[in-house]
C-alpha atoms as a PDB file:
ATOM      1  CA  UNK A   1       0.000   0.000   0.000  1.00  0.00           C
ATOM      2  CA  UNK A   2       2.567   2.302   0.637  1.00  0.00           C
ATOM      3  CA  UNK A   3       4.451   2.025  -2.558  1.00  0.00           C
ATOM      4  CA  UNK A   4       2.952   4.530  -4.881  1.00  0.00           C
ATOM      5  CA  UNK A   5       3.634   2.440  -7.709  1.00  0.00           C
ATOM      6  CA  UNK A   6       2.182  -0.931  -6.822  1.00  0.00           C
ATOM      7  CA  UNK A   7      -1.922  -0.816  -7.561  1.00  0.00           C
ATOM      8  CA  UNK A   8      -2.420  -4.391  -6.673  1.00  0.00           C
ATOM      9  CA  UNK A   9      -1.122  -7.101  -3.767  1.00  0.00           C
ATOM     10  CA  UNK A  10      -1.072 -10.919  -4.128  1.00  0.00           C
ATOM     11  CA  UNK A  11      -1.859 -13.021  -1.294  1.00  0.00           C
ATOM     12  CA  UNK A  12      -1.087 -16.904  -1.920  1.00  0.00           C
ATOM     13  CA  UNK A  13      -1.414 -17.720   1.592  1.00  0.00           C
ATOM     14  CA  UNK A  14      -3.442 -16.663   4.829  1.00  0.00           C
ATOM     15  CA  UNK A  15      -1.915 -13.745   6.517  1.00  0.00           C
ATOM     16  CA  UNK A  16      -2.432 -12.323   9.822  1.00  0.00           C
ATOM     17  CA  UNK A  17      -1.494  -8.316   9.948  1.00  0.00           C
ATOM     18  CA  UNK A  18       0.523  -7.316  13.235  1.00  0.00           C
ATOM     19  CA  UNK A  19       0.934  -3.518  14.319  1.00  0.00           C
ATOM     20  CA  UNK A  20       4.743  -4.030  13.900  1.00  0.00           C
ATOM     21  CA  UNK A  21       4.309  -4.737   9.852  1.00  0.00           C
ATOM     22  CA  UNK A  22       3.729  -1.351   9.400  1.00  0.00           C
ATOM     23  CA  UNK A  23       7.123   0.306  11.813  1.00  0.00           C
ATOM     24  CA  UNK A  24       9.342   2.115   9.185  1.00  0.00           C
ATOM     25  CA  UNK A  25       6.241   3.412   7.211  1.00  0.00           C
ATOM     26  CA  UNK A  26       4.746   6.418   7.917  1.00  0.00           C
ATOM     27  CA  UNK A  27       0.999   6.049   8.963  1.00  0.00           C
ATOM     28  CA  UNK A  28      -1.567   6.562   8.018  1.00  0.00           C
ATOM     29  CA  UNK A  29      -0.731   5.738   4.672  1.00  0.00           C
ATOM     30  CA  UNK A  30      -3.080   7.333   1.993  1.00  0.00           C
ATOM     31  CA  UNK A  31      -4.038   5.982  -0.962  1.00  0.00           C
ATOM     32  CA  UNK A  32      -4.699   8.550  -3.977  1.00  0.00           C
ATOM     33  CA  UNK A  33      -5.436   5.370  -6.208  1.00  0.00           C
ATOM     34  CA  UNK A  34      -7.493   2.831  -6.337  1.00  0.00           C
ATOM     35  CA  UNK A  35      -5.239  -0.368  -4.687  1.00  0.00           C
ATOM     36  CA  UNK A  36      -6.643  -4.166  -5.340  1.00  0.00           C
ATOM     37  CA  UNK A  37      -5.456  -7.000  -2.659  1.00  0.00           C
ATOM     38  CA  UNK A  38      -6.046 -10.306  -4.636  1.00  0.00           C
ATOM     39  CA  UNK A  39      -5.952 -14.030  -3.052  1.00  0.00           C
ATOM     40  CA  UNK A  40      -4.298 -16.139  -5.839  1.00  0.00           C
ATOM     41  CA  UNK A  41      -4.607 -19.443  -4.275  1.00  0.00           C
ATOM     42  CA  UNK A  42      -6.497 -22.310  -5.141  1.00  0.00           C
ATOM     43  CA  UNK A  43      -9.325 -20.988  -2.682  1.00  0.00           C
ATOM     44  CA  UNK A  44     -10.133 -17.731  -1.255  1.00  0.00           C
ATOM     45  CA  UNK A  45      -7.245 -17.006   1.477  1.00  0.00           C
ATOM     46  CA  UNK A  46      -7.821 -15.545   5.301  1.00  0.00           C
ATOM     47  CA  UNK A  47      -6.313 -12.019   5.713  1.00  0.00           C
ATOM     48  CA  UNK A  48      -6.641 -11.867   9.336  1.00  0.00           C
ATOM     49  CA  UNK A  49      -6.475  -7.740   9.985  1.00  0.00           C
ATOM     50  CA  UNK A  50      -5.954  -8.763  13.739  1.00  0.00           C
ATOM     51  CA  UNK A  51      -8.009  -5.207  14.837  1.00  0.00           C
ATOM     52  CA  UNK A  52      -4.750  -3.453  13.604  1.00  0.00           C
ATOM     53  CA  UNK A  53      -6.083   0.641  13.675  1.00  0.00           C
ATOM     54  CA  UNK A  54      -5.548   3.520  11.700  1.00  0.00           C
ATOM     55  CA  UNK A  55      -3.024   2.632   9.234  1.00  0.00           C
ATOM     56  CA  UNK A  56      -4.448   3.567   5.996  1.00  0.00           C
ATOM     57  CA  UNK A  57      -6.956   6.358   4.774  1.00  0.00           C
ATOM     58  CA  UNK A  58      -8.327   6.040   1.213  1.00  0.00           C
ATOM     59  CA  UNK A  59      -8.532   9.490  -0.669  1.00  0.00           C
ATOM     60  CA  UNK A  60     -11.319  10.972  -2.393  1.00  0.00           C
ATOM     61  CA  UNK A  61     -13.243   8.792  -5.237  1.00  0.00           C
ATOM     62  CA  UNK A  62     -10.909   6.200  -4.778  1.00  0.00           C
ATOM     63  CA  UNK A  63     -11.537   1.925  -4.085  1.00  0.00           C
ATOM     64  CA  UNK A  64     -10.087  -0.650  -1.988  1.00  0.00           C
ATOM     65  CA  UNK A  65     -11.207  -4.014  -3.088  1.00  0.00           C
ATOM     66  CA  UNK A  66     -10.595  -7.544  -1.517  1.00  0.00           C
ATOM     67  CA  UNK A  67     -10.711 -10.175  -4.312  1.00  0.00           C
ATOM     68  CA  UNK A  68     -10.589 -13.706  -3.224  1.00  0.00           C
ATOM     69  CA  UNK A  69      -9.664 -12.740   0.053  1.00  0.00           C
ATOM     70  CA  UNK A  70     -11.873 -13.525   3.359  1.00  0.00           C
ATOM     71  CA  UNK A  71     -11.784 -10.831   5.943  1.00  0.00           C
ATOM     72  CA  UNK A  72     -11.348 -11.351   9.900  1.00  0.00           C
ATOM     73  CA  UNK A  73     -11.208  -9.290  12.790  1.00  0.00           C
ATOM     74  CA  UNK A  74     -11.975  -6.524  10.917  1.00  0.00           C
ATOM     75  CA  UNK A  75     -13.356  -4.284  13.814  1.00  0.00           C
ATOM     76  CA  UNK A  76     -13.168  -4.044  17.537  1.00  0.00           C
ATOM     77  CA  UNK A  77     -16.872  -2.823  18.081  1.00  0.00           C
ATOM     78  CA  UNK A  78     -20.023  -3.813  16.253  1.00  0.00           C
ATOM     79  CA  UNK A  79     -20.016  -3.779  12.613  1.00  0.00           C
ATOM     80  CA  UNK A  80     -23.535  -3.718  12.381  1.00  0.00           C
ATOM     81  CA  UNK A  81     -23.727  -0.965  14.570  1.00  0.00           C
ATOM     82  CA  UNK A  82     -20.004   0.746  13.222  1.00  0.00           C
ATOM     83  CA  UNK A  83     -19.767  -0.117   9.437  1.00  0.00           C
ATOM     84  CA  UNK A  84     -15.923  -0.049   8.601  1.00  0.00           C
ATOM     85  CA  UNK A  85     -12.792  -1.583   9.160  1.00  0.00           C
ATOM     86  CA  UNK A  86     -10.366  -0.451  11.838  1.00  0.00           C
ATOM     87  CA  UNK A  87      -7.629  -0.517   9.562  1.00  0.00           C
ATOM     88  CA  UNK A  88      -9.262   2.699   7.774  1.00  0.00           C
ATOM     89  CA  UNK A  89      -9.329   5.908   9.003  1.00  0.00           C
ATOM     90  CA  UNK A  90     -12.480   7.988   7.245  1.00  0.00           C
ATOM     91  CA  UNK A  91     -11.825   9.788   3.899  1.00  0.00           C
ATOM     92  CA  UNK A  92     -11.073  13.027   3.953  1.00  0.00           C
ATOM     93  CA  UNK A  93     -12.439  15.663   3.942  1.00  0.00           C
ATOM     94  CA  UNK A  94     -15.460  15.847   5.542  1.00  0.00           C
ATOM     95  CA  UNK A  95     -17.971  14.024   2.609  1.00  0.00           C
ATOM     96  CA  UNK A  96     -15.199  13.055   0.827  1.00  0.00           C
ATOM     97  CA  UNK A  97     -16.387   9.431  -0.500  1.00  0.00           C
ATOM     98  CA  UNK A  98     -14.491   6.308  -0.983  1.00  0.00           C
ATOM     99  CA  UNK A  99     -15.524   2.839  -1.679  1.00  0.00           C
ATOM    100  CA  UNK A 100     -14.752  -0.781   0.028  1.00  0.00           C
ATOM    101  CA  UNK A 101     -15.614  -4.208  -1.704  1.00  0.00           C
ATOM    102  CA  UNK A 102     -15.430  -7.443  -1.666  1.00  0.00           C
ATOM    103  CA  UNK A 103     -15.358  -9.752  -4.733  1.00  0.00           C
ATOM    104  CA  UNK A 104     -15.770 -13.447  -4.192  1.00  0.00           C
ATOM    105  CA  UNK A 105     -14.476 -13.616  -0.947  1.00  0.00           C
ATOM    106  CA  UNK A 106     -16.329 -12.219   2.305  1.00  0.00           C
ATOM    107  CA  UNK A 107     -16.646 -11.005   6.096  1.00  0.00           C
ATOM    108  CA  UNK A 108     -15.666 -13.021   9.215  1.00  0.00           C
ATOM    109  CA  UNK A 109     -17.057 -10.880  11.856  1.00  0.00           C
ATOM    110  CA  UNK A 110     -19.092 -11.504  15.569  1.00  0.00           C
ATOM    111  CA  UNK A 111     -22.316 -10.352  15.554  1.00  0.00           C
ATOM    112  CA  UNK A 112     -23.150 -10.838  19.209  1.00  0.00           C
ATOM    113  CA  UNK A 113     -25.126  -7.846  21.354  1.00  0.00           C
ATOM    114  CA  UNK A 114     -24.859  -7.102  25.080  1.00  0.00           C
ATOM    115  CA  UNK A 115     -27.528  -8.824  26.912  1.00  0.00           C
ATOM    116  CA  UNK A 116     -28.984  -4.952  27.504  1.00  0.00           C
ATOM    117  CA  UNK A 117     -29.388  -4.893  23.869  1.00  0.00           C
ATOM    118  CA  UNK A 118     -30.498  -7.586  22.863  1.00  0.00           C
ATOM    119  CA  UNK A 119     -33.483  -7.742  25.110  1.00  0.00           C
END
């Protein structure tokens, strides 16, 4: 991501992020183009985002997509109730829009509710 020149990642095996991945980069990393991370094995691989915060931020009219790749611990709170990923800070500025997907591969998250709630 934060090599200007790369637009798209290959993953040919699961991966589980770590905060210390990202020491020598400069954070949050912005993306001013649209960036692709692609699974390329034989079955959509696990990129485990291990609640890692705040490293990235995509720019204005730009896309992240997740192609073949199955997302996990993607957020700390609810994502029902917090749509996002805590990897992402929000675009800026203020209404500045950006756009997440996910193509043939999908969401690992909890869904559970305090009892408080859910009652």
């Amino acid at each position: 991501m934060a090599d200007s020149t790369v637009d798209t990642a290959l993953l040919p095996v699961d991966i589980r992020m770590r905060n210390d991945d990202w020491n020598g980069i400069q954070t949050p990393v912005l993306l001013r183009r649209n960036f692709t991370i692609l699974g390329t094995a034989d079955y959509p691989v696990t990129l485990d985002l291990n609640f890692v915060k705040a490293k990235a931020q995509l720019a204005n009219g730009t896309s992240l997509a997740f192609r073949r790749v199955v997302l996990v611990n993607i957020r700390t709170g609810s994502l029902n109730q917090a749509p996002g990923l805590d990897l992402l800070l929000p675009p800026p500025p203020p209404g500045a829009q950006a756009l997440l997907w996910i193509d043939a591969g999908g969401l690992h998250y909890r869904a559970c509710f305090p009892l408080a709630v859910a009652l």
